[in-house]
N, C-alpha and C. Protein backbone atom coordinates (compact mmCIF):
# COMPACT_ATOMS: atom_id res chain seq x y z
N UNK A 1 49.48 130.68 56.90
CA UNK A 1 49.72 132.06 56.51
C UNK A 1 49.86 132.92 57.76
N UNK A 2 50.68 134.20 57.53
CA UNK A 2 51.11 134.65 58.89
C UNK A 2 50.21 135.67 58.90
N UNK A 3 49.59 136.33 60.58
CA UNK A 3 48.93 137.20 60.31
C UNK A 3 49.97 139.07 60.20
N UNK A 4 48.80 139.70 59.79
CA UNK A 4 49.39 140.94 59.61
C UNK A 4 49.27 142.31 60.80
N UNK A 5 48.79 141.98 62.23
CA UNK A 5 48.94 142.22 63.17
C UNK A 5 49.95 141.74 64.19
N UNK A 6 50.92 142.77 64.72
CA UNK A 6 51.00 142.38 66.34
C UNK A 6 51.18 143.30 67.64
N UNK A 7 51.70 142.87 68.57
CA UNK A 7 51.22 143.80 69.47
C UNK A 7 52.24 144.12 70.37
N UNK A 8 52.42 145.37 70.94
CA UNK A 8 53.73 145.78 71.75
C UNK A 8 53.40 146.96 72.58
N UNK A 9 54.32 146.89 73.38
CA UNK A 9 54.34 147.94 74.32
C UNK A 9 55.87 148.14 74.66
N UNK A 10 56.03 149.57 74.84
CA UNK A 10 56.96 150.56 74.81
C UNK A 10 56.82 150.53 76.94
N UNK A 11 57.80 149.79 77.62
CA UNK A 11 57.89 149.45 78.63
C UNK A 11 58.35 151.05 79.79
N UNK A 12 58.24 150.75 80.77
CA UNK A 12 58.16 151.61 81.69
C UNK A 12 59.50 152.37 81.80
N UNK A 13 60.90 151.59 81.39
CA UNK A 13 62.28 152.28 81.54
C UNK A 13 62.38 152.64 80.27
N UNK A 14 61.89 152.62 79.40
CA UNK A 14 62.30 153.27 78.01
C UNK A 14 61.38 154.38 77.98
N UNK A 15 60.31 154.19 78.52
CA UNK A 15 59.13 155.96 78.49
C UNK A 15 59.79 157.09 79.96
N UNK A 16 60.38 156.15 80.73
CA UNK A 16 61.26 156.86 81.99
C UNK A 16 62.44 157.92 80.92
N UNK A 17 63.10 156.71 80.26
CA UNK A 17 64.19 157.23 79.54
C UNK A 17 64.10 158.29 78.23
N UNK A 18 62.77 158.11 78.63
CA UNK A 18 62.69 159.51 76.88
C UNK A 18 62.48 158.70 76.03
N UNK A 19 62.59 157.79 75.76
CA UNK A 19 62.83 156.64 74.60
C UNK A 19 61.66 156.81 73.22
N UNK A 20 60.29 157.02 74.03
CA UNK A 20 59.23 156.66 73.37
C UNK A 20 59.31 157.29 71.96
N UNK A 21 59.33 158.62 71.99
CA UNK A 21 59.70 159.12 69.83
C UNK A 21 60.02 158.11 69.34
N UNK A 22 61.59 158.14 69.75
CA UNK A 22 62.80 157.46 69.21
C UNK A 22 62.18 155.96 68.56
N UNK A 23 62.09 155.33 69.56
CA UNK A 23 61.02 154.56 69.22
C UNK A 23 59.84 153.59 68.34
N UNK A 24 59.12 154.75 68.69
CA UNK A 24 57.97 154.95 67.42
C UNK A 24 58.52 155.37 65.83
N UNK A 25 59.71 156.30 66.05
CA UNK A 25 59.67 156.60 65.02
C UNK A 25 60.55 155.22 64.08
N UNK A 26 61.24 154.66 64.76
CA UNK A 26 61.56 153.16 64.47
C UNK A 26 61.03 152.47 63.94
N UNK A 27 59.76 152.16 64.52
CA UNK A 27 58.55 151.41 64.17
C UNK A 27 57.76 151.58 63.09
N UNK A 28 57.36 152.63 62.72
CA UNK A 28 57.44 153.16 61.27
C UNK A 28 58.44 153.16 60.33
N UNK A 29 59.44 153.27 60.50
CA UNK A 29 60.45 153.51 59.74
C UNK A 29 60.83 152.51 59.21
N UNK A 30 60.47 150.97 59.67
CA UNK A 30 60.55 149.65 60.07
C UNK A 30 59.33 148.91 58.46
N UNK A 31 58.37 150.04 58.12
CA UNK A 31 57.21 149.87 57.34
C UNK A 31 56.03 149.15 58.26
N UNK A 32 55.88 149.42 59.50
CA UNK A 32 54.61 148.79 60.31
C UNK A 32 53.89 150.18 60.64
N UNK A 33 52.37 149.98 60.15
CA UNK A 33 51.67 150.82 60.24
C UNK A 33 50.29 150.76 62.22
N UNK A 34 50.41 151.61 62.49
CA UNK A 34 49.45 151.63 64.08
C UNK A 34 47.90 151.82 63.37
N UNK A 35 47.61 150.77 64.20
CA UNK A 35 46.39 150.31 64.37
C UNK A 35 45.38 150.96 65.29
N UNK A 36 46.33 150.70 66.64
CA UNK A 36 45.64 151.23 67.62
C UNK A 36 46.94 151.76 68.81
N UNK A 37 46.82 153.03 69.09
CA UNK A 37 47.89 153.49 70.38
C UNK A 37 47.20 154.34 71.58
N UNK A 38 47.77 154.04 71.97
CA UNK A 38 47.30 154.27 73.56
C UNK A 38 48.23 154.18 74.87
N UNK A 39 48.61 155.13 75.67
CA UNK A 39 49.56 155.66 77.06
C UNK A 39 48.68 155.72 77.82
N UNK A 40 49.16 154.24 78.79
CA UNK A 40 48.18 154.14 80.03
C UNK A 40 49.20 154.00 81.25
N UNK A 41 48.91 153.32 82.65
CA UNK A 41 49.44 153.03 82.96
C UNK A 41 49.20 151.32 84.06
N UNK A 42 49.12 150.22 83.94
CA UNK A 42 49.36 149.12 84.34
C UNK A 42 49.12 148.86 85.93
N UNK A 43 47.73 148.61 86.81
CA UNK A 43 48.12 148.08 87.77
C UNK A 43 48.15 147.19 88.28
N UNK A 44 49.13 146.70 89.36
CA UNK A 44 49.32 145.34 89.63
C UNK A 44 48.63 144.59 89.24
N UNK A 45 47.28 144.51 89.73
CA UNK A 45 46.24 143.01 89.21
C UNK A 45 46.40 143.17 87.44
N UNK A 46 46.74 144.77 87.11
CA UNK A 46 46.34 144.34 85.23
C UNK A 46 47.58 143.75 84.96
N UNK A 47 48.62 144.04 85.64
CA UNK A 47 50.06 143.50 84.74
C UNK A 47 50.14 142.25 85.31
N UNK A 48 49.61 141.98 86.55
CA UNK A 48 49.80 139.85 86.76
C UNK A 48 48.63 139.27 85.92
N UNK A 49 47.79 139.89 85.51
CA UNK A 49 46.42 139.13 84.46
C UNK A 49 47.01 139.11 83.22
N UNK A 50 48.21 139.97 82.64
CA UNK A 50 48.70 140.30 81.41
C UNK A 50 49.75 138.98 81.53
N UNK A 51 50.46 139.46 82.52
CA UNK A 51 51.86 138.24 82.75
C UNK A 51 51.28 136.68 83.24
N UNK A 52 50.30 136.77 83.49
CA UNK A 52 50.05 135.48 83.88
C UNK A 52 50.34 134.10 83.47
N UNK A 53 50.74 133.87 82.36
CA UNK A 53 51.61 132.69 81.56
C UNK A 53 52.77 132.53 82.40
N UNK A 54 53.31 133.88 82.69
CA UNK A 54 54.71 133.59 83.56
C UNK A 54 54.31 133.46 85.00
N UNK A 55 53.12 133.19 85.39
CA UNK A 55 53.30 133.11 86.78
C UNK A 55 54.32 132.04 87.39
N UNK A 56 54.08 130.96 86.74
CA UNK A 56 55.01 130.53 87.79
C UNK A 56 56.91 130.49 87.66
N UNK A 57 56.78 131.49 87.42
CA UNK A 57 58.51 131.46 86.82
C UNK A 57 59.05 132.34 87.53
N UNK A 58 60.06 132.03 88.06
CA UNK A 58 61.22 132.90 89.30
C UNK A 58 60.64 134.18 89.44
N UNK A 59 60.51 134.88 87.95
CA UNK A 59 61.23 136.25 87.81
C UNK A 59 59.78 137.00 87.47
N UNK A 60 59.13 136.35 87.77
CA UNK A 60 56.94 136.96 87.79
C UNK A 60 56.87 138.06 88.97
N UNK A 61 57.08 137.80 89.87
CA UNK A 61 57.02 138.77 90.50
C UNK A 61 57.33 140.60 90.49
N UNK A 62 59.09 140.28 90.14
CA UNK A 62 59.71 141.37 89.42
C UNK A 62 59.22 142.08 88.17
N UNK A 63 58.72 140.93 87.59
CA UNK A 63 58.10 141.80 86.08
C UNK A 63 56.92 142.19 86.50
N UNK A 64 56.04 142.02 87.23
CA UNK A 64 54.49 142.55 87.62
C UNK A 64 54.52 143.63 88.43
N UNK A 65 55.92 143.73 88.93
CA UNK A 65 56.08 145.17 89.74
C UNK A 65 56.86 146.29 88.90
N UNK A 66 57.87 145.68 87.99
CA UNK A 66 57.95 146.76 87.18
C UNK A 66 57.36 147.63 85.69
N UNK A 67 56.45 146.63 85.30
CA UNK A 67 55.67 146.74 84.27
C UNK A 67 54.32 147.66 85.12
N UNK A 68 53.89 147.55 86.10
CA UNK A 68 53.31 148.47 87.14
C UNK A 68 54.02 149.54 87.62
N UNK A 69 54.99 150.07 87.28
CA UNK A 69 55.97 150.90 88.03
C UNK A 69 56.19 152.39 87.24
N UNK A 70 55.36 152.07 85.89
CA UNK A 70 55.24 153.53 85.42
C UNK A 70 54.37 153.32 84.01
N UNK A 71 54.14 154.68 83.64
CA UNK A 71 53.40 154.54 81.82
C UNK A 71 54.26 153.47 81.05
N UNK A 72 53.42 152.76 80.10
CA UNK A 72 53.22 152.36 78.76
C UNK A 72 52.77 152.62 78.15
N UNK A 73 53.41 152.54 76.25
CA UNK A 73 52.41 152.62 75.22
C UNK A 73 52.22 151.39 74.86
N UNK A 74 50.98 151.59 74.29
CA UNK A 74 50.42 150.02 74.12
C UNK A 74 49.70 150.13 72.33
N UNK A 75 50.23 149.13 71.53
CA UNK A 75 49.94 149.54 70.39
C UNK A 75 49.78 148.18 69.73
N UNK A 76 48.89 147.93 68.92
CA UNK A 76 48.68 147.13 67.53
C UNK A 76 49.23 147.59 66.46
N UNK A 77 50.28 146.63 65.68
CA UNK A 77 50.46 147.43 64.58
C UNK A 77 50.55 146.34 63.28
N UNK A 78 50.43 147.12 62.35
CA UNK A 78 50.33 146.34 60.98
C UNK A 78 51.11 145.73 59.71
N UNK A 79 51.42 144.91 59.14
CA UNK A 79 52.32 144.97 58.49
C UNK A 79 52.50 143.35 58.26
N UNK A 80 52.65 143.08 56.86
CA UNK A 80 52.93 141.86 56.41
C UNK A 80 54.00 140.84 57.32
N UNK A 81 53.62 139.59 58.00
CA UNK A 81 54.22 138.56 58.53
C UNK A 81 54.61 139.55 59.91
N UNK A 82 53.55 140.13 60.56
CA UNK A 82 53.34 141.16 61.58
C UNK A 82 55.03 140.63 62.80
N UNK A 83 54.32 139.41 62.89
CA UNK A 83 54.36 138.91 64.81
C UNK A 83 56.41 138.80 64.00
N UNK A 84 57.00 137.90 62.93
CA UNK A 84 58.38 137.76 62.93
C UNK A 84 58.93 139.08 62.72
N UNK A 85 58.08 139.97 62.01
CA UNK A 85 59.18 141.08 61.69
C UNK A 85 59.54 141.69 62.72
N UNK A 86 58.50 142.00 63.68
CA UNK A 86 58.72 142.74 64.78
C UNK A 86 59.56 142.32 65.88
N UNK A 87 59.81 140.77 65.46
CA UNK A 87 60.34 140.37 66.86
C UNK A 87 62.01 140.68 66.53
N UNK A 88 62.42 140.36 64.93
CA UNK A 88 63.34 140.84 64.53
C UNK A 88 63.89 142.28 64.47
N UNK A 89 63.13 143.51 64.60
CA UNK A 89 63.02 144.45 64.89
C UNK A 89 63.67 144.98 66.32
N UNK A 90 62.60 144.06 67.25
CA UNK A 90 62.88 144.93 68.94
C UNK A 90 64.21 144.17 69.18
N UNK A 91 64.79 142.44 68.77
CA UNK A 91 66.01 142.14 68.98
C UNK A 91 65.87 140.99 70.30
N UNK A 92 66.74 140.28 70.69
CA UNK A 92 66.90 139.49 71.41
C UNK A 92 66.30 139.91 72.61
N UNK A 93 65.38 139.24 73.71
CA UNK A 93 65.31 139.51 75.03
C UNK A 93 66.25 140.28 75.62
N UNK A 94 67.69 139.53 75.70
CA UNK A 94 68.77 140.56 76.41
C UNK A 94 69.26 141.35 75.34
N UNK A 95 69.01 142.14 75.77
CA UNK A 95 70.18 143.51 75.29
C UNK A 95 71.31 143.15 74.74
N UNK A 96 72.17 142.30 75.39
CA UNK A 96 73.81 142.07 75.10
C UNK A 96 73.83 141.56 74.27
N UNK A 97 72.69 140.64 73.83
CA UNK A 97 72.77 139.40 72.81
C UNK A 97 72.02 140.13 71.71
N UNK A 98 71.13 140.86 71.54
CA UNK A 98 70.69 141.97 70.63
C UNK A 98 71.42 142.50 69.69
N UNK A 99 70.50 142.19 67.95
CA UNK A 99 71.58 142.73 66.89
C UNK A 99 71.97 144.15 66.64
N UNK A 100 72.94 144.74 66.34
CA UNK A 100 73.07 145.68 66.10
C UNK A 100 71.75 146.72 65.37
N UNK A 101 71.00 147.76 65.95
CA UNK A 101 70.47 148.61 65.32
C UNK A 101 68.92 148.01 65.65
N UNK A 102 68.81 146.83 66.52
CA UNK A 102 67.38 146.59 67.11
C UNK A 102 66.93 147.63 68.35
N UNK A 103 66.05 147.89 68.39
CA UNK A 103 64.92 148.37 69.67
C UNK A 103 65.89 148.29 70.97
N UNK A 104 66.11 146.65 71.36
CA UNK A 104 66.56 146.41 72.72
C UNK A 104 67.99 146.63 72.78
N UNK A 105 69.05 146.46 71.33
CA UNK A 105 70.16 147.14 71.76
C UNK A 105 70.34 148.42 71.94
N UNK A 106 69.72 149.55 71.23
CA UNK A 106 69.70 150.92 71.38
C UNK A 106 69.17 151.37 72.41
N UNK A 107 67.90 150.60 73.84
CA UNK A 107 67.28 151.60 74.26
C UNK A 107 67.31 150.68 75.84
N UNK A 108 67.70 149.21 75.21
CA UNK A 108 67.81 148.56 77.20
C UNK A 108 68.57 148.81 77.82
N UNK A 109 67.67 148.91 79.05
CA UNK A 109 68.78 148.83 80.45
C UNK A 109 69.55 147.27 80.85
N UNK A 110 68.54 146.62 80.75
CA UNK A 110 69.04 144.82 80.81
C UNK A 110 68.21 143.63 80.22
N UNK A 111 68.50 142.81 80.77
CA UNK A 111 67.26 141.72 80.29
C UNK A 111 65.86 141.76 81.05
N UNK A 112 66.32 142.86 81.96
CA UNK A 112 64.67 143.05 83.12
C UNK A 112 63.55 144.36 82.47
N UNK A 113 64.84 144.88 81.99
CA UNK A 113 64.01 146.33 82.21
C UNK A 113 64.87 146.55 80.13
N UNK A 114 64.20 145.79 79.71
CA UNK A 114 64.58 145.73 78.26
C UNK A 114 63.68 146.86 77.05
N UNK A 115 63.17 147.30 77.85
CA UNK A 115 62.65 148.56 77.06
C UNK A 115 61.11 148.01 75.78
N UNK A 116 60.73 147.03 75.30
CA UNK A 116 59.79 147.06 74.77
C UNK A 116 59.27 145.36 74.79
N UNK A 117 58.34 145.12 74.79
CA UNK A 117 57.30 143.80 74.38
C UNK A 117 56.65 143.65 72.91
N UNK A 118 57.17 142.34 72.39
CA UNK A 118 56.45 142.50 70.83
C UNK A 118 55.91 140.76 71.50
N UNK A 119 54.92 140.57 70.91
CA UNK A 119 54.17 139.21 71.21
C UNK A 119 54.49 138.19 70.23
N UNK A 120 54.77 136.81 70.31
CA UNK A 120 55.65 135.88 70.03
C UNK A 120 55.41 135.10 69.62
N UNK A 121 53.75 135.30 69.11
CA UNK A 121 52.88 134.48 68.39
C UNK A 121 51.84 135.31 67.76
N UNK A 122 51.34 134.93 66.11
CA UNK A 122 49.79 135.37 66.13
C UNK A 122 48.61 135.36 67.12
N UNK A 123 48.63 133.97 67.80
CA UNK A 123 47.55 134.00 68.98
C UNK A 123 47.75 134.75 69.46
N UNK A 124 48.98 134.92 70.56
CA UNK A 124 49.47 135.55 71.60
C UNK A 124 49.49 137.45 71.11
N UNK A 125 49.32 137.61 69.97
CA UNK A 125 49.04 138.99 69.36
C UNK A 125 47.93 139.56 69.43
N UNK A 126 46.97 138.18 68.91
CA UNK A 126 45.16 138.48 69.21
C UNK A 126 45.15 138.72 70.73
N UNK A 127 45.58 137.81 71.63
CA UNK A 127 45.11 137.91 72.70
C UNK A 127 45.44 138.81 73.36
N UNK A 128 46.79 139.36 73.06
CA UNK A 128 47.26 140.90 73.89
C UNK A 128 46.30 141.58 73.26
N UNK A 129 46.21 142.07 72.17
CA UNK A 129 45.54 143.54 71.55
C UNK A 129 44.25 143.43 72.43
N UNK A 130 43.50 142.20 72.42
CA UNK A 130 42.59 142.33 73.19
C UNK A 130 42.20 142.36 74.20
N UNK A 131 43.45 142.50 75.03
CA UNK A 131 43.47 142.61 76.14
C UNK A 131 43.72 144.23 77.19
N UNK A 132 44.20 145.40 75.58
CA UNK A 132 44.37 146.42 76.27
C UNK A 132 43.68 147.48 74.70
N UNK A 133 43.06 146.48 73.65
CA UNK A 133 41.92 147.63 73.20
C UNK A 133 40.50 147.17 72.82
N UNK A 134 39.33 147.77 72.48
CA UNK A 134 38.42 147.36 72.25
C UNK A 134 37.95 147.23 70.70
N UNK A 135 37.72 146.52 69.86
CA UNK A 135 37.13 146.78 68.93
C UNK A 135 36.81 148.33 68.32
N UNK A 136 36.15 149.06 68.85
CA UNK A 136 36.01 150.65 68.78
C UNK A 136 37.38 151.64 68.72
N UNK A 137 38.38 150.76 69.26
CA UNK A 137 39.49 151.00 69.72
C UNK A 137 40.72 151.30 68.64
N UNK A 138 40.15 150.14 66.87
CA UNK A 138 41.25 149.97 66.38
C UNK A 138 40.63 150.21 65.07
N UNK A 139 41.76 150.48 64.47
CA UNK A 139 41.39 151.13 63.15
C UNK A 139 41.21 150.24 61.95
């Protein structure tokens, strides 16, 4: 059974770009209800402890400096078969390859700076949320 949480963040070139409403209001509009939200901002050691699965992959570096490079929102949100809908939602990694009327075709710059993170598993959902809220944290 799928769970009814997952977890995302609204990335540093899409809150640069104004993006964040737009956005959110997506995400709702989408029928996923917030759990927990929160605008912080990421430093180095938190975004290589976050990215750390990708350490050893080419492109770790680049993402730990730009995911550090400005605000995020960081959110849990709710909603039946949480982790697929959402991923269907934000759209392909790249932009180009992104369906019409997803997250990453409307709001990326590229496949680097792709404008949002949805997590790609139930685990991987538990383990983000808990990684940027507390229990006290979520509704």
């Amino acid at each position: 059974m799928a769970n009814n949480l997952t977890f995302t963040m609204i990335k540093p070139d899409a809150m640069a770009d104004g993006y964040m409403g737009k956005i959110i209001a997506q995400i709702q509009a989408a029928g996923f209800a917030f759990n927990a939200l929160k605008m912080t901002r990421l430093s180095k050691a938190q975004a290589e402890a976050f990215y750390v699965v990708h350490a050893a992959r080419p492109f770790y570096g680049e993402l730990v400096d730009f995911m550090s490079s400005g605000p995020i929102l960081a959110a849990v949100l709710e909603k039946e078969n949480a982790v697929a809908e959402f991923r269907t939602l934000i759209g392909a990694t790249n932009p180009a390859e992104a369906a019409e009327g997803t997250v990453r075709k409307l709001y990326a710059r590229n496949i680097g700076e792709n404008a949002i993170h949805g997590s790609d598993s139930d685990e991987n959902a538990a383990i983000e949320a808990a990684f940027f809220f507390s229990g006290l944290e979520r509704a």
